[in-house]
PDB file of N, CA and C in Angstrom:
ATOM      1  N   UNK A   1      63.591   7.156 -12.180  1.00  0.00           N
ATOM      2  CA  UNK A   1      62.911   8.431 -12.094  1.00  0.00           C
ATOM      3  C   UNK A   1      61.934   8.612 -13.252  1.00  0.00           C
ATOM      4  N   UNK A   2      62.003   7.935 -14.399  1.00  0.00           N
ATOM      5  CA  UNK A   2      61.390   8.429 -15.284  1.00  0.00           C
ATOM      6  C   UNK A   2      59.754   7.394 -15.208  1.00  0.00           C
ATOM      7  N   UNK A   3      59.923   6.207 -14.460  1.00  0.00           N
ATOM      8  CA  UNK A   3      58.998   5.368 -14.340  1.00  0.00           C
ATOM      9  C   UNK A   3      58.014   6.611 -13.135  1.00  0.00           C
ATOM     10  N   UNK A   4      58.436   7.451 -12.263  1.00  0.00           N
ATOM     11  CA  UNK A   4      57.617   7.768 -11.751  1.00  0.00           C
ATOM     12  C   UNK A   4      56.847   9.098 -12.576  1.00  0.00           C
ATOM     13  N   UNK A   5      57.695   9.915 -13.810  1.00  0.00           N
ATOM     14  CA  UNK A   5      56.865  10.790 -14.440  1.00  0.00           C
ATOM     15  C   UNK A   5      55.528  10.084 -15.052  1.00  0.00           C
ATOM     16  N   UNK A   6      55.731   8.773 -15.776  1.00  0.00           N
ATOM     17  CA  UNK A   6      55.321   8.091 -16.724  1.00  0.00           C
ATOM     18  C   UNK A   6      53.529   7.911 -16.013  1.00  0.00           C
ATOM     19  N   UNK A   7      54.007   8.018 -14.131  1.00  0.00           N
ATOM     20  CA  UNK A   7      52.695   6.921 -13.870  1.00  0.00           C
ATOM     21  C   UNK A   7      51.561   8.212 -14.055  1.00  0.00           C
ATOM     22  N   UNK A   8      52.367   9.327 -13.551  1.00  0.00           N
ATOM     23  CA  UNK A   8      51.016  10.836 -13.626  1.00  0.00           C
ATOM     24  C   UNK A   8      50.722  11.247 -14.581  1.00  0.00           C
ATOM     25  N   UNK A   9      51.235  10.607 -16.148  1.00  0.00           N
ATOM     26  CA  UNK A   9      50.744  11.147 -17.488  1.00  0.00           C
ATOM     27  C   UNK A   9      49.826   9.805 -17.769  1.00  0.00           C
ATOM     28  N   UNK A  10      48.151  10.129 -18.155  1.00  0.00           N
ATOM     29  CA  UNK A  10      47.553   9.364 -18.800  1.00  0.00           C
ATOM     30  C   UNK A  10      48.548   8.573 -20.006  1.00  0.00           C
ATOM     31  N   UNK A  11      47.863   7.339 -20.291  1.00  0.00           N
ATOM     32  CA  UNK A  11      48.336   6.748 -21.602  1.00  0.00           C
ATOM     33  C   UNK A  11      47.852   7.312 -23.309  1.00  0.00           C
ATOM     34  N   UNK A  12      48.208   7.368 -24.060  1.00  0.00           N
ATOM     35  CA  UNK A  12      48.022   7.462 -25.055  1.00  0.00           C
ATOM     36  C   UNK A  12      46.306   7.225 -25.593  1.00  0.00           C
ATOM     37  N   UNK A  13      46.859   5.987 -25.531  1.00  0.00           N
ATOM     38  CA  UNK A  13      45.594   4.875 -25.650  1.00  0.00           C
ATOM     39  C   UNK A  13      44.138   5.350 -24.975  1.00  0.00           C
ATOM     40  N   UNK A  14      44.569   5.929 -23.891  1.00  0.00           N
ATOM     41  CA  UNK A  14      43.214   6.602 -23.055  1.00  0.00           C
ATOM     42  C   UNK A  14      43.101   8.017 -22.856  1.00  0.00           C
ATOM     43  N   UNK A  15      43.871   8.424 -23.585  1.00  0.00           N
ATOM     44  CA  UNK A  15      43.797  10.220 -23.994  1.00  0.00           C
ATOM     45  C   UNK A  15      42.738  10.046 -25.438  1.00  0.00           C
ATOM     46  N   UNK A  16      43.222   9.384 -26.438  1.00  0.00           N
ATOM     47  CA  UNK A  16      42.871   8.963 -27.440  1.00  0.00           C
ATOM     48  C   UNK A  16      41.245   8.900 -27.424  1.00  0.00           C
ATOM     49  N   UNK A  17      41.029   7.608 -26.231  1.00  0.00           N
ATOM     50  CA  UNK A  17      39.490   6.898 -26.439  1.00  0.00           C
ATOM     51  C   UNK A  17      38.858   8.381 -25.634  1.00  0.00           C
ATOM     52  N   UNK A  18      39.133   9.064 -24.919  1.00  0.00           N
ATOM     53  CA  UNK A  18      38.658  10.275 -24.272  1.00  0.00           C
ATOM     54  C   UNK A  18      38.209  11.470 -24.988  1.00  0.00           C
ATOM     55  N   UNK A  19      39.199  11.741 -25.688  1.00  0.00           N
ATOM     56  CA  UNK A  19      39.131  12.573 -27.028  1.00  0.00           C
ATOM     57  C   UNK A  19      37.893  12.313 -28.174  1.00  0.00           C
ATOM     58  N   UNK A  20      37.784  10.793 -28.378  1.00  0.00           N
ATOM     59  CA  UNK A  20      36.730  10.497 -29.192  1.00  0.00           C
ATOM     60  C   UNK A  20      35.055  10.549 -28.865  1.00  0.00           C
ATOM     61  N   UNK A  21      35.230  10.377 -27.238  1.00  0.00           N
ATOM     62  CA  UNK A  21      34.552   9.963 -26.503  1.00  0.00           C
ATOM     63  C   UNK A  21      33.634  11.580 -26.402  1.00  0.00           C
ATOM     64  N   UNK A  22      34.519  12.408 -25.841  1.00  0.00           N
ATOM     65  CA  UNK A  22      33.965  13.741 -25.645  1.00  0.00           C
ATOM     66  C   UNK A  22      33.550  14.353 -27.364  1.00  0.00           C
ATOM     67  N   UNK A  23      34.006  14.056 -27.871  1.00  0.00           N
ATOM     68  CA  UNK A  23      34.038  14.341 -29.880  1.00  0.00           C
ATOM     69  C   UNK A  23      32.605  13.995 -30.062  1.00  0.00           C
ATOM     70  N   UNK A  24      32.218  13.017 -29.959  1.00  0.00           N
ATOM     71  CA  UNK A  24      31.005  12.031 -30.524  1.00  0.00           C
ATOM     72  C   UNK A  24      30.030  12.514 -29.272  1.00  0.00           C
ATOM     73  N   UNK A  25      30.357  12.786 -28.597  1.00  0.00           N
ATOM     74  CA  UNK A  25      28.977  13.330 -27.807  1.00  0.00           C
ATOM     75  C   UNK A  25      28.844  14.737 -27.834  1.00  0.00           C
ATOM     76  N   UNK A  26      29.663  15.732 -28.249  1.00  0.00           N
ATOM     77  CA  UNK A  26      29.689  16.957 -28.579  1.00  0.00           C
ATOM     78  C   UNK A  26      28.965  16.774 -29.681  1.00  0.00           C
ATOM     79  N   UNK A  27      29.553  16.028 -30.486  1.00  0.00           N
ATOM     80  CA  UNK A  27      28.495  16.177 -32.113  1.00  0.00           C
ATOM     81  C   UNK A  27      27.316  15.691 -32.208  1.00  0.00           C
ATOM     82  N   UNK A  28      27.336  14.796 -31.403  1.00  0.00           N
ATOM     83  CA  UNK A  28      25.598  14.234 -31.711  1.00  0.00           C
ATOM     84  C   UNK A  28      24.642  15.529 -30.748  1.00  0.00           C
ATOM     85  N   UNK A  29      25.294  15.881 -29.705  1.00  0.00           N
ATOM     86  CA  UNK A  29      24.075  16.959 -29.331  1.00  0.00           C
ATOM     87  C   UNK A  29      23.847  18.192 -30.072  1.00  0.00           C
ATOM     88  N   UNK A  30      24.885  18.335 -30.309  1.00  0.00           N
ATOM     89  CA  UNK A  30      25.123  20.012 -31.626  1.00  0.00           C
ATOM     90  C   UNK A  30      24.134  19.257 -33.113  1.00  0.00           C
ATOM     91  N   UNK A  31      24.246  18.063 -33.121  1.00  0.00           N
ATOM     92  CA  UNK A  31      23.403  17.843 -34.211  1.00  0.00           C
ATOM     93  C   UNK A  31      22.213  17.546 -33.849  1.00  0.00           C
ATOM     94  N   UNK A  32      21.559  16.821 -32.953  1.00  0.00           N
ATOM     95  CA  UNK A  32      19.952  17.181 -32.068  1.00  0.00           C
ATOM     96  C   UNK A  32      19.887  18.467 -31.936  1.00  0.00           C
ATOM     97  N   UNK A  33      20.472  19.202 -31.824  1.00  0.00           N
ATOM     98  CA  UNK A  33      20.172  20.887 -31.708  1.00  0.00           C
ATOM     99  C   UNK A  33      19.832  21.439 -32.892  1.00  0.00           C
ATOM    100  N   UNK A  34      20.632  20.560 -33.483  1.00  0.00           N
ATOM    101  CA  UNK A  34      20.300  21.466 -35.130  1.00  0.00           C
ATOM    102  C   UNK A  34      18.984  20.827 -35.620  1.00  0.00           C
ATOM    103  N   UNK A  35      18.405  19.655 -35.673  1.00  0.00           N
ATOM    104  CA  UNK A  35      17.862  18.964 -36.337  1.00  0.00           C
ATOM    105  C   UNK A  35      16.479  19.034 -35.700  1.00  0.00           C
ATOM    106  N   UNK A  36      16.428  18.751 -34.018  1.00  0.00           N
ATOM    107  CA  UNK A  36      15.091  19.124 -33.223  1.00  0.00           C
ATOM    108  C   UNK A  36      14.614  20.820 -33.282  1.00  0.00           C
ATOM    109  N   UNK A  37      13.426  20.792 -34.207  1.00  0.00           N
ATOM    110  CA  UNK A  37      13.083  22.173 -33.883  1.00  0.00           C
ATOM    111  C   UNK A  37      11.899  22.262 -32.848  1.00  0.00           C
ATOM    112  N   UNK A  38      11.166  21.614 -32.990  1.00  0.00           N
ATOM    113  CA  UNK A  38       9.542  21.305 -32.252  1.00  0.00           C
ATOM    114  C   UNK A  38       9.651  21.459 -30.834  1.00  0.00           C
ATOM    115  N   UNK A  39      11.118  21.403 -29.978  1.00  0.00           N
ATOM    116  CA  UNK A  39      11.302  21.824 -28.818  1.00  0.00           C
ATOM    117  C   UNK A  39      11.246  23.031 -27.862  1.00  0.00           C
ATOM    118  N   UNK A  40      11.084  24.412 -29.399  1.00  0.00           N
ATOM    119  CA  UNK A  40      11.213  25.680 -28.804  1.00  0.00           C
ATOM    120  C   UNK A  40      12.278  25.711 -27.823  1.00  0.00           C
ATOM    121  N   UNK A  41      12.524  26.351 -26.980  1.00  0.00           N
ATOM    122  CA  UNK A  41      13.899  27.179 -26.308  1.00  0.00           C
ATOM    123  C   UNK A  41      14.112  25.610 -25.931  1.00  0.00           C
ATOM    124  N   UNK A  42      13.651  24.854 -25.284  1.00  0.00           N
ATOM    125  CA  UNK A  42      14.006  22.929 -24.514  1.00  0.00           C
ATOM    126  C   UNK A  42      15.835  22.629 -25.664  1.00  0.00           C
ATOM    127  N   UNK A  43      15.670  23.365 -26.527  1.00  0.00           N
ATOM    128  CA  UNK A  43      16.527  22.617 -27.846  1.00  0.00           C
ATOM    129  C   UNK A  43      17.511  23.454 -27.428  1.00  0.00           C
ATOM    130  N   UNK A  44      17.766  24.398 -26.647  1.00  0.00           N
ATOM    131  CA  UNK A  44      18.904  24.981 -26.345  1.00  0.00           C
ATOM    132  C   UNK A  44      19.568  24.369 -25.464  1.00  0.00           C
ATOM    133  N   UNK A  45      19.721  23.510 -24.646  1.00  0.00           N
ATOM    134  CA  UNK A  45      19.486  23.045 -23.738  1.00  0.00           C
ATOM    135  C   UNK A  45      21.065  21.597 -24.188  1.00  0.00           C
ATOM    136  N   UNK A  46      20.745  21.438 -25.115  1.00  0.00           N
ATOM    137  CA  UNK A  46      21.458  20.364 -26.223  1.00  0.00           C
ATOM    138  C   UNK A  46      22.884  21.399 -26.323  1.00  0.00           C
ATOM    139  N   UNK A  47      22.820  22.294 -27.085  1.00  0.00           N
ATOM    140  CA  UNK A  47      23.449  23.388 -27.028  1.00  0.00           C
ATOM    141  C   UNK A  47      24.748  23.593 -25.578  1.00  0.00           C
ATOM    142  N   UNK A  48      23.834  23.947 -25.022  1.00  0.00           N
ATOM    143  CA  UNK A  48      24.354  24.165 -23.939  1.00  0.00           C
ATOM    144  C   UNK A  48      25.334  23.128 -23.337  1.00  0.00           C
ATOM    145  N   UNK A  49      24.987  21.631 -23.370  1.00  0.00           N
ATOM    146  CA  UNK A  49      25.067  20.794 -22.669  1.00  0.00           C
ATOM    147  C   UNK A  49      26.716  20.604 -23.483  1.00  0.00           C
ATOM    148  N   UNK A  50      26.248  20.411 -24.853  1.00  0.00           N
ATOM    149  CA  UNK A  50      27.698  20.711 -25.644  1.00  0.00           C
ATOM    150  C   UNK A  50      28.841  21.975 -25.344  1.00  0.00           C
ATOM    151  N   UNK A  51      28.326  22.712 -24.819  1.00  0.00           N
ATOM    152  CA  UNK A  51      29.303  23.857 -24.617  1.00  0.00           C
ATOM    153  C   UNK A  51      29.776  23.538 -23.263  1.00  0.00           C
ATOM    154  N   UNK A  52      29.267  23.011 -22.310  1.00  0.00           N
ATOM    155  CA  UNK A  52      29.652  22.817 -21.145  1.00  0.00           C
ATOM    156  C   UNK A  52      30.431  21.507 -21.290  1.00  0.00           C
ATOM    157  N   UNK A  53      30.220  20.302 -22.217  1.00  0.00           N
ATOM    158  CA  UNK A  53      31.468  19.601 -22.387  1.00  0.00           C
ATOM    159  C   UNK A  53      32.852  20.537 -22.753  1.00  0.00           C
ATOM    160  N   UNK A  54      32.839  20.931 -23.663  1.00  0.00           N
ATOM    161  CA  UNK A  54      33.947  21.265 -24.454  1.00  0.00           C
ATOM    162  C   UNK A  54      34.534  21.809 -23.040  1.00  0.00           C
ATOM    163  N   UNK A  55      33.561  23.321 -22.283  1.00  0.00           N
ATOM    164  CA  UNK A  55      34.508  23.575 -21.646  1.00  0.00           C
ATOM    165  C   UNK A  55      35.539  22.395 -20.788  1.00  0.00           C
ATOM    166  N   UNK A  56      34.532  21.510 -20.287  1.00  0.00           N
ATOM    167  CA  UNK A  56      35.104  20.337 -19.365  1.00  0.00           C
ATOM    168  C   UNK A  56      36.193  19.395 -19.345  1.00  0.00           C
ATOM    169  N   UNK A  57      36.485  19.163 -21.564  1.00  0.00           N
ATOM    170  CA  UNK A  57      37.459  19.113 -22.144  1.00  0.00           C
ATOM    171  C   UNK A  57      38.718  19.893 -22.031  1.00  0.00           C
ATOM    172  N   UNK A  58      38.390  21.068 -22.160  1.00  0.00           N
ATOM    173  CA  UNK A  58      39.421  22.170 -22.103  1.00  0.00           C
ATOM    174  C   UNK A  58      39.616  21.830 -20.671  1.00  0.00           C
ATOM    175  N   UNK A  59      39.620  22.009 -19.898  1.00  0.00           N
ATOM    176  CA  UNK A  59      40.021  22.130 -18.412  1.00  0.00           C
ATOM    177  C   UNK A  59      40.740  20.868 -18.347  1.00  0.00           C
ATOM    178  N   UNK A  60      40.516  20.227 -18.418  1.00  0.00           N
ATOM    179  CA  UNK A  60      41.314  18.274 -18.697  1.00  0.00           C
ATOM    180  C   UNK A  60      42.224  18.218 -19.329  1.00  0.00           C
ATOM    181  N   UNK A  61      42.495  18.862 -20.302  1.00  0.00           N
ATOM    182  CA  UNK A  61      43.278  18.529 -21.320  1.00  0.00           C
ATOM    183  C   UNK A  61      44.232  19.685 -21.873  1.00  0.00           C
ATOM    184  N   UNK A  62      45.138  19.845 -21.889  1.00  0.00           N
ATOM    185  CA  UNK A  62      45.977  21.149 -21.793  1.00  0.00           C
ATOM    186  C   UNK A  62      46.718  21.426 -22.957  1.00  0.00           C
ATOM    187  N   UNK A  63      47.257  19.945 -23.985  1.00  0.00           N
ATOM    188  CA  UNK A  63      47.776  20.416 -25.468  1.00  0.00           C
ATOM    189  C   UNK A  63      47.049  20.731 -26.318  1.00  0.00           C
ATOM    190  N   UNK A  64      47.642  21.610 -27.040  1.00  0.00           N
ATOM    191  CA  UNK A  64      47.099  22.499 -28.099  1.00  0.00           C
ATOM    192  C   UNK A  64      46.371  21.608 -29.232  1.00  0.00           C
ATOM    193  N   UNK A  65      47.647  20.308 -29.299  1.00  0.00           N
ATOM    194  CA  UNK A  65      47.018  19.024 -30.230  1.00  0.00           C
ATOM    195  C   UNK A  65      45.859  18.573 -29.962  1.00  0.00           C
ATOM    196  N   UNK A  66      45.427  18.274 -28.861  1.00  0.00           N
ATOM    197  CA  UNK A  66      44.525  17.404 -28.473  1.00  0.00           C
ATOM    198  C   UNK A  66      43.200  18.390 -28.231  1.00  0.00           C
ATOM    199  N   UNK A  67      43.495  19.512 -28.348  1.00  0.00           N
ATOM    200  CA  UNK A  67      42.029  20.426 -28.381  1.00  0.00           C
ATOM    201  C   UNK A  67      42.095  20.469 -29.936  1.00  0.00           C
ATOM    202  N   UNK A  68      42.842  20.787 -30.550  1.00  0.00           N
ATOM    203  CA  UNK A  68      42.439  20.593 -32.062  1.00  0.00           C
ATOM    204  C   UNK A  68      41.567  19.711 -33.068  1.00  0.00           C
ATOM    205  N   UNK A  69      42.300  18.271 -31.997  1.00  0.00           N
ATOM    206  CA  UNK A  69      41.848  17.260 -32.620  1.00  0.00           C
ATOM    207  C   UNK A  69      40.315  17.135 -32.001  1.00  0.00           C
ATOM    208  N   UNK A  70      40.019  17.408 -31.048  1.00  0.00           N
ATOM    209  CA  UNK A  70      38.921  17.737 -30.247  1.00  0.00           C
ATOM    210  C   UNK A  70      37.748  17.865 -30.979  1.00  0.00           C
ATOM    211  N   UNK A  71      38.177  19.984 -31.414  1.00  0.00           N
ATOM    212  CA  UNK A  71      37.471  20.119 -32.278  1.00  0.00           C
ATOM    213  C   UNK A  71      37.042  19.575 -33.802  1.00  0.00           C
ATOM    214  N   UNK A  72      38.023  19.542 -34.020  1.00  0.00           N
ATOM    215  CA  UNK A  72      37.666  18.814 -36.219  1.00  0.00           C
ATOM    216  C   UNK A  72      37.136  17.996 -35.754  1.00  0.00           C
ATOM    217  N   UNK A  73      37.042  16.198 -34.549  1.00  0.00           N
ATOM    218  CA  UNK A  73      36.382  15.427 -34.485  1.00  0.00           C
ATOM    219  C   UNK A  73      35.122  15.789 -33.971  1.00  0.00           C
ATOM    220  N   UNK A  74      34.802  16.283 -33.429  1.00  0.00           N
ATOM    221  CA  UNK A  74      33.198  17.288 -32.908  1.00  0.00           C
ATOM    222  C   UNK A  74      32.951  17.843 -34.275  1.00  0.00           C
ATOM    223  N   UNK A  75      33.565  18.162 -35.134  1.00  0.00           N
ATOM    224  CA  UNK A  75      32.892  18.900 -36.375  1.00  0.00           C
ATOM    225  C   UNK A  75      32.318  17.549 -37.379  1.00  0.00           C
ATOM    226  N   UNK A  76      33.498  16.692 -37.383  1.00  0.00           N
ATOM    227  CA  UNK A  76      33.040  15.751 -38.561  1.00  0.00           C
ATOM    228  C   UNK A  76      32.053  15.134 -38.195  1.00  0.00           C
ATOM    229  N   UNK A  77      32.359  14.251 -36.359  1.00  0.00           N
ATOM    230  CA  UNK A  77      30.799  13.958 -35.837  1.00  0.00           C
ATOM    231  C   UNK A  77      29.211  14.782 -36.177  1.00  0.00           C
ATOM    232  N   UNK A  78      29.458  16.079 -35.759  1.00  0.00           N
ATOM    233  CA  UNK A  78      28.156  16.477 -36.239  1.00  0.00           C
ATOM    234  C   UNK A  78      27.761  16.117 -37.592  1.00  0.00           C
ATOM    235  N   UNK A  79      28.837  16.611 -38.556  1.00  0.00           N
ATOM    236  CA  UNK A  79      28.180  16.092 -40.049  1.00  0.00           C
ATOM    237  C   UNK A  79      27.866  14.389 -40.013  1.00  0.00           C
ATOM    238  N   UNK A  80      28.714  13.842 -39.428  1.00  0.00           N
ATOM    239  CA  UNK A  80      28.032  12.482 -40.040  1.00  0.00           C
ATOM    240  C   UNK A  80      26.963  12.224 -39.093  1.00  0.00           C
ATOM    241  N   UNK A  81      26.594  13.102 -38.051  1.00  0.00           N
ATOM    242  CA  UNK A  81      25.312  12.609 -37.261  1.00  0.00           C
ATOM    243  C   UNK A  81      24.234  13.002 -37.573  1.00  0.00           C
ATOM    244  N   UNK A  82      24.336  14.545 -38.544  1.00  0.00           N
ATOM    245  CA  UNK A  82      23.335  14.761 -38.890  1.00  0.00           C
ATOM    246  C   UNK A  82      22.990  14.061 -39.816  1.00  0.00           C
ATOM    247  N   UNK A  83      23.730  13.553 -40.832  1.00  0.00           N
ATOM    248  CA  UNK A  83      23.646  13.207 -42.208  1.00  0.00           C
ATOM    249  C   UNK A  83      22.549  11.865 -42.221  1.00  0.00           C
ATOM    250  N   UNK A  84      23.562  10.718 -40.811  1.00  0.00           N
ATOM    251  CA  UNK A  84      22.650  10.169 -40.711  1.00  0.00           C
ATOM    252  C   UNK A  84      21.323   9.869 -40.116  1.00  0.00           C
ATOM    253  N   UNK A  85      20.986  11.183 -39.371  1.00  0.00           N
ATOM    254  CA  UNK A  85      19.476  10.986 -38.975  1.00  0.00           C
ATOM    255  C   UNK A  85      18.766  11.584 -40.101  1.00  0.00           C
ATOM    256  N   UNK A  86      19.344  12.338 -40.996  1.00  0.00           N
ATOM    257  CA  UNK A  86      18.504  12.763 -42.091  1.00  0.00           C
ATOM    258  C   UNK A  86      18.039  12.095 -42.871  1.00  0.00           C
ATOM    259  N   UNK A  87      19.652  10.616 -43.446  1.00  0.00           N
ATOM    260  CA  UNK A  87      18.746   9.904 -44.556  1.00  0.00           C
ATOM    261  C   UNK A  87      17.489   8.502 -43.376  1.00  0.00           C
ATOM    262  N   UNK A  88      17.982   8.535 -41.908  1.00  0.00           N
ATOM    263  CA  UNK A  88      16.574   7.978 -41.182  1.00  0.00           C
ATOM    264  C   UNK A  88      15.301   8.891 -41.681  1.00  0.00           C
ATOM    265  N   UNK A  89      15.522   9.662 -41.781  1.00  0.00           N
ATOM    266  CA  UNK A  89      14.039  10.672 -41.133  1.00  0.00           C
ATOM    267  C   UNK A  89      13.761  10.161 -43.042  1.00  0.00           C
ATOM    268  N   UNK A  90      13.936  10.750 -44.039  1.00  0.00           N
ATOM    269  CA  UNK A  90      13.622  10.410 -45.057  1.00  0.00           C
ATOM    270  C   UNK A  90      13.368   9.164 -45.607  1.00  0.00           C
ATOM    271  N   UNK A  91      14.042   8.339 -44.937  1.00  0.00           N
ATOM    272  CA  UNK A  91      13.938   6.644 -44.829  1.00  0.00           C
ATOM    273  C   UNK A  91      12.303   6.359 -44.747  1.00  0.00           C
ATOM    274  N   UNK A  92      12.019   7.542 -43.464  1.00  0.00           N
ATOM    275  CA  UNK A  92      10.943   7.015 -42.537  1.00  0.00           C
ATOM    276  C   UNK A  92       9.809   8.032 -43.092  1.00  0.00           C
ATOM    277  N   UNK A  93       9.612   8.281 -43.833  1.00  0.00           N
ATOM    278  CA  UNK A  93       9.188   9.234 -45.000  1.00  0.00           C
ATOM    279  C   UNK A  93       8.624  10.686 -44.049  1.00  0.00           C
ATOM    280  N   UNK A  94       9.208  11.330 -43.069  1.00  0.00           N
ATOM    281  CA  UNK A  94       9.036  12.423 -42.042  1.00  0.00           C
ATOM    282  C   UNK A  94       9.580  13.327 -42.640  1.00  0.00           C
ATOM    283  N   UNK A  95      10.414  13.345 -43.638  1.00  0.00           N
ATOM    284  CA  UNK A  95      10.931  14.408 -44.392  1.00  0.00           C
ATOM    285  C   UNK A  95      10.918  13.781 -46.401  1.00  0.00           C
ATOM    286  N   UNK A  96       9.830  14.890 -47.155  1.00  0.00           N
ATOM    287  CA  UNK A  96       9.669  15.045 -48.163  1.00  0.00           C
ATOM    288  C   UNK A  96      10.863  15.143 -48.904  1.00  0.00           C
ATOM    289  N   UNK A  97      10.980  14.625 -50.389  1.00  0.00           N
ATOM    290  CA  UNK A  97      12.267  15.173 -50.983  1.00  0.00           C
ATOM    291  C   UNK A  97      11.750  15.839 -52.312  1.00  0.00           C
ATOM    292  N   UNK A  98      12.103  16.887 -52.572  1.00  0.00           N
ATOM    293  CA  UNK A  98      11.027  18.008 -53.552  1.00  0.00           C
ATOM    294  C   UNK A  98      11.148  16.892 -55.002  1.00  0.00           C
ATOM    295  N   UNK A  99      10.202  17.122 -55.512  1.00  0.00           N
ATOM    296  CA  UNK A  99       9.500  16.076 -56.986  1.00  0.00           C
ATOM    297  C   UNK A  99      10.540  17.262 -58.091  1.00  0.00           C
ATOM    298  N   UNK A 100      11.011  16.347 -58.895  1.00  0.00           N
ATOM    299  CA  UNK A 100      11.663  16.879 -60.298  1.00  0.00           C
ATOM    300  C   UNK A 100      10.645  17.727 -61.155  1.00  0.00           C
TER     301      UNK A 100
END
């Protein structure tokens, strides 16, 4: 009996890669949102697209853990996505860094 609970609960392993999966694409668009301004209202759009994951997450996924972890990984993603298109863009000399 317990082999048949086992088969209707996802695995670990693929709750896991799902979780990261929806994380890292939540953050990289919340961070194109933040970072694209030149789009006018088009940049909401990024926004949006992120809010309509999460909800899509939420509906999928029902422990309290795994929306938690959800979120903090959507948070840290954004920082390290912005971080690193910033030191690109400065790389690529598109963004000034003020003179001492």
């Amino acid at each position: 009996m317990n082999d048949v609970n086992e088969m209707h609960e996802p695995s670990r392993l693929k709750t896991s890669l799902w979780v990261l999966l929806y994380s890292l694409v939540c953050g990289a668009l919340l961070s194109v949102f933040s970072i694209v301004t030149e789009l006018g209202l088009f940049r909401y759009v990024f926004s949006l697209a992120a809010l309509f994951l999460g909800i899509r997450f939420f509906r999928n996924y029902d422990k309290i853990s795994t929306r938690v972890i959800f979120i903090v990984l959507s948070i840290v993603f954004y920082f390290m996505t912005t971080i690193i298109a910033t030191v690109i863009l400065i790389a690529n000399g598109q963004i000034e860094l003020p003179a001492e």
